[in-house]
Protein backbone atom coordinates (compact mmCIF):
# COMPACT_ATOMS: atom_id res chain seq x y z
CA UNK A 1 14.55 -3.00 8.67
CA UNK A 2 11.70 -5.37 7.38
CA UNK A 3 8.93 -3.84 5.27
CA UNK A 4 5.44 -4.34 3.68
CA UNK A 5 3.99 -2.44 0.53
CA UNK A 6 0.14 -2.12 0.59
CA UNK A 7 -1.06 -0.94 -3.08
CA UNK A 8 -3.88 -1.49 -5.06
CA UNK A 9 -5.74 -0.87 -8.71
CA UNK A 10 -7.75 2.46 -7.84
CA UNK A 11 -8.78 4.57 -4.98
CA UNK A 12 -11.00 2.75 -2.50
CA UNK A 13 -10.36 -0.39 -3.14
CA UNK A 14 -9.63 -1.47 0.63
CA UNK A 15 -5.81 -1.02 0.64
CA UNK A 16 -6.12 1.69 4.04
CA UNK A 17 -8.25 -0.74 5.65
CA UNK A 18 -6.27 -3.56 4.71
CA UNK A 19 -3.38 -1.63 6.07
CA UNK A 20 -5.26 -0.64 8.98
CA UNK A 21 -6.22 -4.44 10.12
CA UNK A 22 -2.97 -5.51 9.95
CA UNK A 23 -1.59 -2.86 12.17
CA UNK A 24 -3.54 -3.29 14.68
CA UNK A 25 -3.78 -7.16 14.13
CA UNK A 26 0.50 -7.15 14.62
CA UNK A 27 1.15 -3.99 16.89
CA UNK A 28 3.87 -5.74 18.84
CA UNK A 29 5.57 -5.41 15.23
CA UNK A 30 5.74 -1.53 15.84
CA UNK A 31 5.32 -0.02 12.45
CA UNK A 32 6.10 3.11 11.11
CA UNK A 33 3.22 3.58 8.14
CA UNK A 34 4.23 5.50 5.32
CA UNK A 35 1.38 6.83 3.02
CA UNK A 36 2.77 8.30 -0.50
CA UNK A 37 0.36 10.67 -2.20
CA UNK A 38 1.21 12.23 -5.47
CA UNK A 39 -0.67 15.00 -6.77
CA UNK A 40 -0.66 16.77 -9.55
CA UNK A 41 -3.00 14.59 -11.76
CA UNK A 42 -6.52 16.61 -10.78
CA UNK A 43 -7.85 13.68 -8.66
CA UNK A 44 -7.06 13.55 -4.61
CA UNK A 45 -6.53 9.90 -3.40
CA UNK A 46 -8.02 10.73 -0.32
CA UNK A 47 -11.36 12.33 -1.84
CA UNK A 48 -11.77 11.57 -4.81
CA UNK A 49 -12.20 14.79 -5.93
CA UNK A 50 -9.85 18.04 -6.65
CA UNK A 51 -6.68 17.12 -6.17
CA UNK A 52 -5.62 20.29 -2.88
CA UNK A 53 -2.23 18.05 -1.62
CA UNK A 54 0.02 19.81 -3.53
CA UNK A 55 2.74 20.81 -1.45
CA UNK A 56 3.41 25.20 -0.57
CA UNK A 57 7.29 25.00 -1.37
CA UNK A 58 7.63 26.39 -4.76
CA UNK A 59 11.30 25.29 -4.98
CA UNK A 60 10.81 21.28 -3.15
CA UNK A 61 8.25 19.12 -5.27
CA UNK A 62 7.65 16.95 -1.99
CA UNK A 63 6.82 17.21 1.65
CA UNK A 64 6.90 14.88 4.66
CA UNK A 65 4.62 15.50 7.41
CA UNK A 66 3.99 13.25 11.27
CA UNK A 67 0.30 12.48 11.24
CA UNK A 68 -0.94 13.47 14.84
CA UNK A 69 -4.37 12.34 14.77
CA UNK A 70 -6.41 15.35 15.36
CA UNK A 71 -8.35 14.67 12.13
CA UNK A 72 -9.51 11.27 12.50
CA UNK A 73 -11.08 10.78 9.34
CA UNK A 74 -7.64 10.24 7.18
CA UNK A 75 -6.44 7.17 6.33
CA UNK A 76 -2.81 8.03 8.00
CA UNK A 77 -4.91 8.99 11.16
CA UNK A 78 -6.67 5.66 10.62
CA UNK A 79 -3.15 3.89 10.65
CA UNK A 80 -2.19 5.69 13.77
CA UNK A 81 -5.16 4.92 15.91
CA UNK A 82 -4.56 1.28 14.89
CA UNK A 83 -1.67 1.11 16.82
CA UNK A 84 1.25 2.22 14.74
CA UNK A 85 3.69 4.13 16.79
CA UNK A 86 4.55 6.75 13.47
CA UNK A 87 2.83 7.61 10.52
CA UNK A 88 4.33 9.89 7.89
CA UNK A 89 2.96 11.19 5.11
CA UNK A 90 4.91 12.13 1.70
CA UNK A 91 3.10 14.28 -0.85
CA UNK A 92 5.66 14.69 -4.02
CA UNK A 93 4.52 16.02 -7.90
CA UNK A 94 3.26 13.18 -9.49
CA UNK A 95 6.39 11.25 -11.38
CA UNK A 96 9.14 13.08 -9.13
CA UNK A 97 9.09 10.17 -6.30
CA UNK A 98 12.66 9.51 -7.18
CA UNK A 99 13.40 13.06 -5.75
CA UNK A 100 11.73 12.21 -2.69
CA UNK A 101 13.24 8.84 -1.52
CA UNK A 102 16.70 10.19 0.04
CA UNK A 103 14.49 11.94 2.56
CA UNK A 104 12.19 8.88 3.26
CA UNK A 105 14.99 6.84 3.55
CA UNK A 106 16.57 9.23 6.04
CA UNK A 107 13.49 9.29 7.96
CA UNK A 108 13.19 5.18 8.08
CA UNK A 109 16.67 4.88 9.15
CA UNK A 110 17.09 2.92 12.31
CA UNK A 111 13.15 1.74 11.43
CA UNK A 112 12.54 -2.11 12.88
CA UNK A 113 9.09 -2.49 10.48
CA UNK A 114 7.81 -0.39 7.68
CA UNK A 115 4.49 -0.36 5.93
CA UNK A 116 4.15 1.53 2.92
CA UNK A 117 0.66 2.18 1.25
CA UNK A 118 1.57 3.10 -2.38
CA UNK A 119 2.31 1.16 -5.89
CA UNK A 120 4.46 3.50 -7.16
CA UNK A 121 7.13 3.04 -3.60
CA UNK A 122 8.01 -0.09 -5.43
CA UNK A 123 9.90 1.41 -8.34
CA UNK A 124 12.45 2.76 -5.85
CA UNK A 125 12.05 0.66 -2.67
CA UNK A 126 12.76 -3.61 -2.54
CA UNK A 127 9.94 -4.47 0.22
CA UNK A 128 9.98 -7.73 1.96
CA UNK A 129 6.45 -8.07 0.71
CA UNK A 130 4.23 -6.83 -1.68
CA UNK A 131 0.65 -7.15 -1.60
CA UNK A 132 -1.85 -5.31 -4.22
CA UNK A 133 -5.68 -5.25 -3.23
CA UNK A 134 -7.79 -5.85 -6.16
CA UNK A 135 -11.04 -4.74 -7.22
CA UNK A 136 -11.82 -6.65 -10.42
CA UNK A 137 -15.26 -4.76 -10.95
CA UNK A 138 -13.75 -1.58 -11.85
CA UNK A 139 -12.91 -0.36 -14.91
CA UNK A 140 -10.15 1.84 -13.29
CA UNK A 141 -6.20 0.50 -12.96
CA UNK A 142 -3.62 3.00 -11.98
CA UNK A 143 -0.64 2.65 -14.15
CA UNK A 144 1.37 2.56 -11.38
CA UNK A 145 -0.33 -0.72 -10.35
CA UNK A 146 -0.15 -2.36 -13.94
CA UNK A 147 3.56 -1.51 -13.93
CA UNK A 148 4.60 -3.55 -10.93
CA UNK A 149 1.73 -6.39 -10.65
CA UNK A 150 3.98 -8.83 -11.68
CA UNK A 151 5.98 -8.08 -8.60
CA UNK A 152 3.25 -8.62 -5.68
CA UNK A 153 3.68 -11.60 -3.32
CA UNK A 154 -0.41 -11.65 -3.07
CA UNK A 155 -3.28 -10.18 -4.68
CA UNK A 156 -6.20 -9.79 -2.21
CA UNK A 157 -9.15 -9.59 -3.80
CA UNK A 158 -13.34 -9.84 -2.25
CA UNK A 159 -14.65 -13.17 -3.35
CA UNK A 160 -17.09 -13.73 -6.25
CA UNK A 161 -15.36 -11.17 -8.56
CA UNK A 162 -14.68 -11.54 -12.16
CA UNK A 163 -11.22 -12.29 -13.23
CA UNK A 164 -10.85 -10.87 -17.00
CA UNK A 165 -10.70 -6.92 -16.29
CA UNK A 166 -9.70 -5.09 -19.15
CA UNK A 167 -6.83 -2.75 -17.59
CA UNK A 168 -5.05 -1.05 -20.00
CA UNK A 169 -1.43 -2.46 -19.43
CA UNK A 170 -2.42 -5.39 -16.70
CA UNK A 171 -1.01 -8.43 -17.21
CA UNK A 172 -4.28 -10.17 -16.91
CA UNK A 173 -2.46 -13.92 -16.34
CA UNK A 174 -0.96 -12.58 -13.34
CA UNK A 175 -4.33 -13.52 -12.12
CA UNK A 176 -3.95 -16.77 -12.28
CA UNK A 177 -0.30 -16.95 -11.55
CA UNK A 178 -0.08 -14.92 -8.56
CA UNK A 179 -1.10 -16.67 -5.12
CA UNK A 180 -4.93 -14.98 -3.56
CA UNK A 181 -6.28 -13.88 -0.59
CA UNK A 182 -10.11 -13.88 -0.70
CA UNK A 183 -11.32 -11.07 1.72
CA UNK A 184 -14.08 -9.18 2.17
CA UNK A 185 -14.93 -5.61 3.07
CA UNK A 186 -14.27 -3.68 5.52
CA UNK A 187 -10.99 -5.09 6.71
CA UNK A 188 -10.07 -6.63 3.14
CA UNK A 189 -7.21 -9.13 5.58
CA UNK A 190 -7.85 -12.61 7.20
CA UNK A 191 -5.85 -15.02 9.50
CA UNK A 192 -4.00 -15.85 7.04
CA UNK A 193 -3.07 -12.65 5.54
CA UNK A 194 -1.37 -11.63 9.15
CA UNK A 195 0.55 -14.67 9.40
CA UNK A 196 2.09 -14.27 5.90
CA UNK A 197 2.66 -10.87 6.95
CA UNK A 198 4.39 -11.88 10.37
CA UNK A 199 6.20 -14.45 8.37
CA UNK A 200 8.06 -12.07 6.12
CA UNK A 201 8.59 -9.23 8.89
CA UNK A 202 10.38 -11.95 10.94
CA UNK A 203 12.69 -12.90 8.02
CA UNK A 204 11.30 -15.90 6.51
CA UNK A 205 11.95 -16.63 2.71
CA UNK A 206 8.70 -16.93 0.07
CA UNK A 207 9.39 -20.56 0.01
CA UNK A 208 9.30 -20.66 4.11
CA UNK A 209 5.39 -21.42 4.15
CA UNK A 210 2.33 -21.71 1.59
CA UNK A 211 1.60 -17.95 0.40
CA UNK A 212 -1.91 -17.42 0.00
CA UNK A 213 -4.52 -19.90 -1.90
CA UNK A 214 -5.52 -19.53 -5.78
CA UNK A 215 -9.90 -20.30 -6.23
């Protein structure tokens, strides 16, 4: 199994369409997309507003569902219609992922290519690359971002952004340490961004080719 994590500082910040472009941009790759939602901390990731993704199992703090695309609008929809040939979504209780990964690993067995859009995946999951979409404009970082910066491959940020947000807990240096992709909006990826991305799910090392461009 080969596999990508998608995160990113907030909500919004282009990490679904990000996700989305290089779906379809690699679909003889085959993926199985994995969105992680946790609730439980009033705000939905996929609204914005009340958090209603709690799962209805009193005695299970997680649930795994097959998107099937009747709803369009979602982002695992999104993923689906892009040409991946599963997408899966896992609600869990916010800080109870742990509890949740023997089941998502039983449902990714036998998996060729895995993309995962969450930060938090990568305190219990060793991708074969990590790439965190930036917004630099906002004020907002999840922790779960700050936490495992230092561990993306890539930050892909829109061009002509500041670099000197004040994230509580964000290693601001990693800025200018970690390689960039300058996108822009509404597919946050580029050319380059899908070869890297081919590059890793066919098994070649970080030092196999130039990762990204610092500006």
């Amino acid at each position: 199994m080969r596999s990508l994590v998608i995160g990113g500082n907030s909500r919004n910040v282009g990490k679904t369409g990000l996700a989305v472009s290089i779906i379809n941009a690699t679909r003889d790759l085959q993926w199985t997309a994995v969105k992680v939602t946790q609730f439980g901390h009033g705000v939905c990731s996929r609204t914005g507003g009340p958090c209603g993704c709690a799962v209805t199992t009193p005695s299970c703090p997680y649930e795994i569902s097959v998107e099937d695309g009747r709803i369009a609008s979602t982002d695992t929809a999104r993923m689906l219609a892009a040409g991946a040939v599963e997408v899966l979504w896992v609600r869990v209780a916010l800080g109870q992922l742990a509890l949740a990964m023997p089941a998502v690993r039983e449902r990714l067995a036998g998996k060729g290519c895995v993309l995962f859009e969450s930060n938090s995946i990568m305190e219990h999951w060793r991708p074969d690359a990590y790439l965190s979409v930036l917004q630099c404009d906002l004020d907002d970082c999840k922790a779960s971002a700050a936490r495992v910066a230092s561990s993306a491959d890539a930050f892909v940020l829109p061009p002509f952004q500041r670099r000197n947000p004040g994230w509580t807990g964000f290693d601001r240096s990693l800025l200018n340490q970690t390689p960039l992709f300058n996108v822009s909006p509404p597919s946050f990826c580029s050319p380059d961004i899908v070869e890297f991305v081919r590059g890793r799910m066919q098994g070649q090392s970080p030092t196999d080719r130039r990762v990204g461009a610092a500006s």
